[in-house]
N, C-alpha and C. Protein backbone atom coordinates (compact mmCIF):
# COMPACT_ATOMS: atom_id res chain seq x y z
N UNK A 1 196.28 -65.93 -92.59
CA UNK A 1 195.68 -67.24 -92.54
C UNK A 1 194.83 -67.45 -93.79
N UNK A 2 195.31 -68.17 -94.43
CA UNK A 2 194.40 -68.66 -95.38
C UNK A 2 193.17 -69.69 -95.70
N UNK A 3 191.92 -69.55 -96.03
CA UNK A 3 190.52 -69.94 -95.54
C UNK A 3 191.08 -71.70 -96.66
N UNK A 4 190.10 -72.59 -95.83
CA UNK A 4 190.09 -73.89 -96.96
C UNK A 4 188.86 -73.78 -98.07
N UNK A 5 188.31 -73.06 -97.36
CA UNK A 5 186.66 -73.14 -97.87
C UNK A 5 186.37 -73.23 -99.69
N UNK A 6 186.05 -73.58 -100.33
CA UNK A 6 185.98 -73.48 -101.72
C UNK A 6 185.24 -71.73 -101.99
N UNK A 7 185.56 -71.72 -103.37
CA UNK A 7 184.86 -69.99 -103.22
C UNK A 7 183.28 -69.89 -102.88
N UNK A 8 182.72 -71.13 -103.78
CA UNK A 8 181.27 -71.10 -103.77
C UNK A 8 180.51 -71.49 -102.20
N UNK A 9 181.46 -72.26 -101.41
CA UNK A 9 180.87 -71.90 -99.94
C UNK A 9 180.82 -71.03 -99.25
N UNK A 10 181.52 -69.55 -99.43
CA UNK A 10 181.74 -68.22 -99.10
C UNK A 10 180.57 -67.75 -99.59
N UNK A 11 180.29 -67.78 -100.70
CA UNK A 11 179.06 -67.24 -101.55
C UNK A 11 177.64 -67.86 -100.57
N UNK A 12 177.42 -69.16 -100.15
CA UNK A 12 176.32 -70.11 -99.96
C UNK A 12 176.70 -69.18 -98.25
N UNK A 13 177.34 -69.26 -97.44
CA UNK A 13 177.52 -69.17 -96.28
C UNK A 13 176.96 -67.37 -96.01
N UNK A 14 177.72 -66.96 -97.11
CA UNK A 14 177.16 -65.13 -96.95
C UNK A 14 175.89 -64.96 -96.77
N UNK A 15 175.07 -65.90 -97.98
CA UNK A 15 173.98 -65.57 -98.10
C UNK A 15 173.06 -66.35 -97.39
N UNK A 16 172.97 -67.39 -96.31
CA UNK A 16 172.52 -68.25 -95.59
C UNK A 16 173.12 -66.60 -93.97
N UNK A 17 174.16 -66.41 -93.72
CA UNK A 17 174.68 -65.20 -93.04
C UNK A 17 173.38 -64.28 -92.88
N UNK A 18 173.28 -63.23 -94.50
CA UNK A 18 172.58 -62.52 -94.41
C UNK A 18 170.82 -62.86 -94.75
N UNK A 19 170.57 -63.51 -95.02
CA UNK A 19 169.04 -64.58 -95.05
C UNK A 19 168.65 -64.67 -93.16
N UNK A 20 169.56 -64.93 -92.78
CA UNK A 20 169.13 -65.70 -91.29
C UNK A 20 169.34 -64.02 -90.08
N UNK A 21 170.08 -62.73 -90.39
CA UNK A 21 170.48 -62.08 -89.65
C UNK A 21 169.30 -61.21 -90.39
N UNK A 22 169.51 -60.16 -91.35
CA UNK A 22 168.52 -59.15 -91.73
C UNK A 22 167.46 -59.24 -92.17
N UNK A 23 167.09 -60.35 -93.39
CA UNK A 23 166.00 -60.55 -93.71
C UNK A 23 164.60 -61.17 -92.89
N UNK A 24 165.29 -62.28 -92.00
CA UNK A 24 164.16 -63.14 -91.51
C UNK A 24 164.27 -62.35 -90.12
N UNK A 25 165.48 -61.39 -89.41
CA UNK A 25 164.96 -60.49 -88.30
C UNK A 25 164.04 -59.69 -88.92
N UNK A 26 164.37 -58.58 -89.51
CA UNK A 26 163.65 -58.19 -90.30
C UNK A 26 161.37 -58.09 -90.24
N UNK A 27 162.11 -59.47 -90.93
CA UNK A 27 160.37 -60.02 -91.23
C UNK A 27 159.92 -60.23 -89.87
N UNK A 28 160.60 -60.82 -89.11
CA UNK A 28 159.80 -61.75 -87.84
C UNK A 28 159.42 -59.84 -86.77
N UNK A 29 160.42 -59.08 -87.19
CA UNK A 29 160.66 -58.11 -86.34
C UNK A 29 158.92 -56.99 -87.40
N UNK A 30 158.49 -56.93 -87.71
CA UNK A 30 157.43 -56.28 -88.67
C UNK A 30 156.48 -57.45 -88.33
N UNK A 31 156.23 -58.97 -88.64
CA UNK A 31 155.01 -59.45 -87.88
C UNK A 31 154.44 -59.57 -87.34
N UNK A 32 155.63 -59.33 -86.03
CA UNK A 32 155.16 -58.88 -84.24
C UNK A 32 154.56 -58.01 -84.42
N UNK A 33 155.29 -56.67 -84.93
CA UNK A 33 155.22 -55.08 -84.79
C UNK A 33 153.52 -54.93 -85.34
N UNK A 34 152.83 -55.66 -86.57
CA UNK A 34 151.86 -55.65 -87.49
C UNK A 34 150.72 -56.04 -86.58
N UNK A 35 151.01 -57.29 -85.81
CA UNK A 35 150.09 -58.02 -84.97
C UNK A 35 149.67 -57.55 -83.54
N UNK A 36 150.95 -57.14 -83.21
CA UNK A 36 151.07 -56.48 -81.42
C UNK A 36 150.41 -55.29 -81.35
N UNK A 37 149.99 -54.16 -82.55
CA UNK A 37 149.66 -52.90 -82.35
C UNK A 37 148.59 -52.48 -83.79
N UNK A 38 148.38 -53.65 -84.62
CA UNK A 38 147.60 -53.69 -85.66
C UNK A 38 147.36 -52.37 -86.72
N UNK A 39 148.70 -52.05 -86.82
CA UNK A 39 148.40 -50.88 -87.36
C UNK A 39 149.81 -51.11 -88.75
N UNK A 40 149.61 -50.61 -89.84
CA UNK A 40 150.70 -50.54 -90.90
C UNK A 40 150.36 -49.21 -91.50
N UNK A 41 151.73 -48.67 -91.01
CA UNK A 41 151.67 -47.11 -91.62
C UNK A 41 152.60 -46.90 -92.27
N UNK A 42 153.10 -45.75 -92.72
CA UNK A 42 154.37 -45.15 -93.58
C UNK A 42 155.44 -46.10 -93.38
N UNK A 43 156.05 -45.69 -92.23
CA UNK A 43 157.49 -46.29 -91.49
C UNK A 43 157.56 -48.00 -91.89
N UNK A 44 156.50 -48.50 -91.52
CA UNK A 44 156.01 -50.47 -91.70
C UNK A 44 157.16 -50.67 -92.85
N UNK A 45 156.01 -49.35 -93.98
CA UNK A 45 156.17 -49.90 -95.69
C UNK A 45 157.12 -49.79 -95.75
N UNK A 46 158.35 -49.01 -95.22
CA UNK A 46 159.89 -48.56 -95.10
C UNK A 46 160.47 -50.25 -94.84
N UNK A 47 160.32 -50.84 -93.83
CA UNK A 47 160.66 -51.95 -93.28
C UNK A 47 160.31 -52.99 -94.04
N UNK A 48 158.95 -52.92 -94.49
CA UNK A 48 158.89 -54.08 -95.68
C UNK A 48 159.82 -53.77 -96.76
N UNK A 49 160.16 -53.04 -97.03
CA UNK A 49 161.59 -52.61 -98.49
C UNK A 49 162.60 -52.89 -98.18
N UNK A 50 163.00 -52.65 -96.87
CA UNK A 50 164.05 -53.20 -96.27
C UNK A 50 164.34 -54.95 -96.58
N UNK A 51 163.22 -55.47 -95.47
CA UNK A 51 163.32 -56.92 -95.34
C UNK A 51 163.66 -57.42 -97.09
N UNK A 52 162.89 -57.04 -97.97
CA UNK A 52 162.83 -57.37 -99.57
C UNK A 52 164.12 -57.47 -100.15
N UNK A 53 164.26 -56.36 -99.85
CA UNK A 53 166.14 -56.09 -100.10
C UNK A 53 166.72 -56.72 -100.11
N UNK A 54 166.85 -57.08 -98.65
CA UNK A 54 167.92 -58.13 -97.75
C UNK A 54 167.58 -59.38 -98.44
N UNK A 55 166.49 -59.74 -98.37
CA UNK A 55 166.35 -61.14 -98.95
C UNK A 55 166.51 -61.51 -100.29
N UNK A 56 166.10 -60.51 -101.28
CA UNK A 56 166.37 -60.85 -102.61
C UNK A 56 167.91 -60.28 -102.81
N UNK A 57 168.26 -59.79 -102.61
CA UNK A 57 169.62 -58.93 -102.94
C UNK A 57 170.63 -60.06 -102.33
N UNK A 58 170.20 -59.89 -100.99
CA UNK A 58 171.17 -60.46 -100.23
C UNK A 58 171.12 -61.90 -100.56
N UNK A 59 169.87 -62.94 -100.23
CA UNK A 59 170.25 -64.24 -100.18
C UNK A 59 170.38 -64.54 -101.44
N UNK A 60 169.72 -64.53 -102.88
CA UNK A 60 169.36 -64.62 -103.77
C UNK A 60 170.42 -64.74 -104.82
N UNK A 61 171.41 -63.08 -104.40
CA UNK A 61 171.89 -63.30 -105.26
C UNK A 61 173.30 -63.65 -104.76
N UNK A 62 173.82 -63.48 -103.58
CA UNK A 62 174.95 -64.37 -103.24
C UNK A 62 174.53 -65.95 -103.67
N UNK A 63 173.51 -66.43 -103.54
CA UNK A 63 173.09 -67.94 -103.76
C UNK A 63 173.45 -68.23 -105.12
N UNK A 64 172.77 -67.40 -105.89
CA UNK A 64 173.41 -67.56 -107.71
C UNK A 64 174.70 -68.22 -107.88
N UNK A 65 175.44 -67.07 -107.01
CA UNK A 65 177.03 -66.73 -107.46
C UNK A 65 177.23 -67.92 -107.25
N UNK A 66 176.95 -68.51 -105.72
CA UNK A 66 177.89 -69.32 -105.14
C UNK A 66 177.20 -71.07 -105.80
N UNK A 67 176.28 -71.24 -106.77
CA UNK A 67 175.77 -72.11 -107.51
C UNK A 67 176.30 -72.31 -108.53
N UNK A 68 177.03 -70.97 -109.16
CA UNK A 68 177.31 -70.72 -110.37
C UNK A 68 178.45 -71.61 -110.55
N UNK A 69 179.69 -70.77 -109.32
CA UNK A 69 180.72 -71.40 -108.74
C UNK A 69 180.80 -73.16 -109.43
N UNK A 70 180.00 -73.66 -108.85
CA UNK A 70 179.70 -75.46 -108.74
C UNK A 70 179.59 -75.66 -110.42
N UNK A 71 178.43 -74.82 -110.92
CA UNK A 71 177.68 -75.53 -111.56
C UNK A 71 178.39 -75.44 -113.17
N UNK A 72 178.63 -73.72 -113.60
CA UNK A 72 179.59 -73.56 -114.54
C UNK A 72 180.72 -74.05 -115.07
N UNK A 73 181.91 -74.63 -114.46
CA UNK A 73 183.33 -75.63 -114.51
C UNK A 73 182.93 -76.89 -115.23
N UNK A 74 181.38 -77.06 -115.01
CA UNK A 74 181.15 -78.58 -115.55
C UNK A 74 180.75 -78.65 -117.22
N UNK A 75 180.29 -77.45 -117.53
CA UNK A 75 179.73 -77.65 -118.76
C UNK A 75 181.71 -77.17 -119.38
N UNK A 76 182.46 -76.65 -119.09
CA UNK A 76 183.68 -76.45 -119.17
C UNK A 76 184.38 -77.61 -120.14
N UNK A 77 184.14 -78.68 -119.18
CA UNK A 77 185.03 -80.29 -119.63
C UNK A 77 184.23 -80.91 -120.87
């Protein structure tokens, strides 16, 4: 089966995907954890590197790509 999707909505969709699943669980999952038991130790700082990751890696730079996609072809013509 072949997708209709343009490439750069694969790119926008991945990273809206992984933005909304790891990063912002992630975060929301460490605010509770920070607030509910008021304590940030070793393991936390592990989870804050995590969430960082996910969000810059993940949304950031699928977002580039899939901007690039759009935006590059035009200076082309």
């Amino acid at each position: 089966m072949v997708s209709n999707r343009l490439p750069e909505e694969k790119f926008i969709y991945a990273a809206l995907a992984i933005t909304l699943t790891a990063g912002s669980t992630l975060g929301a999952w460490f605010l509770a954890n920070a607030v509910a038991k008021g304590i940030y130790g070793q393991a936390m700082g592990r989870v804050i590197h995590i969430h960082a990751h996910a969000q810059l890696f993940g949304w950031v730079t699928l977002f580039i790509m899939g901007m690039a996609y759009v935006i590059l072809p035009r200076f082309k013509a």
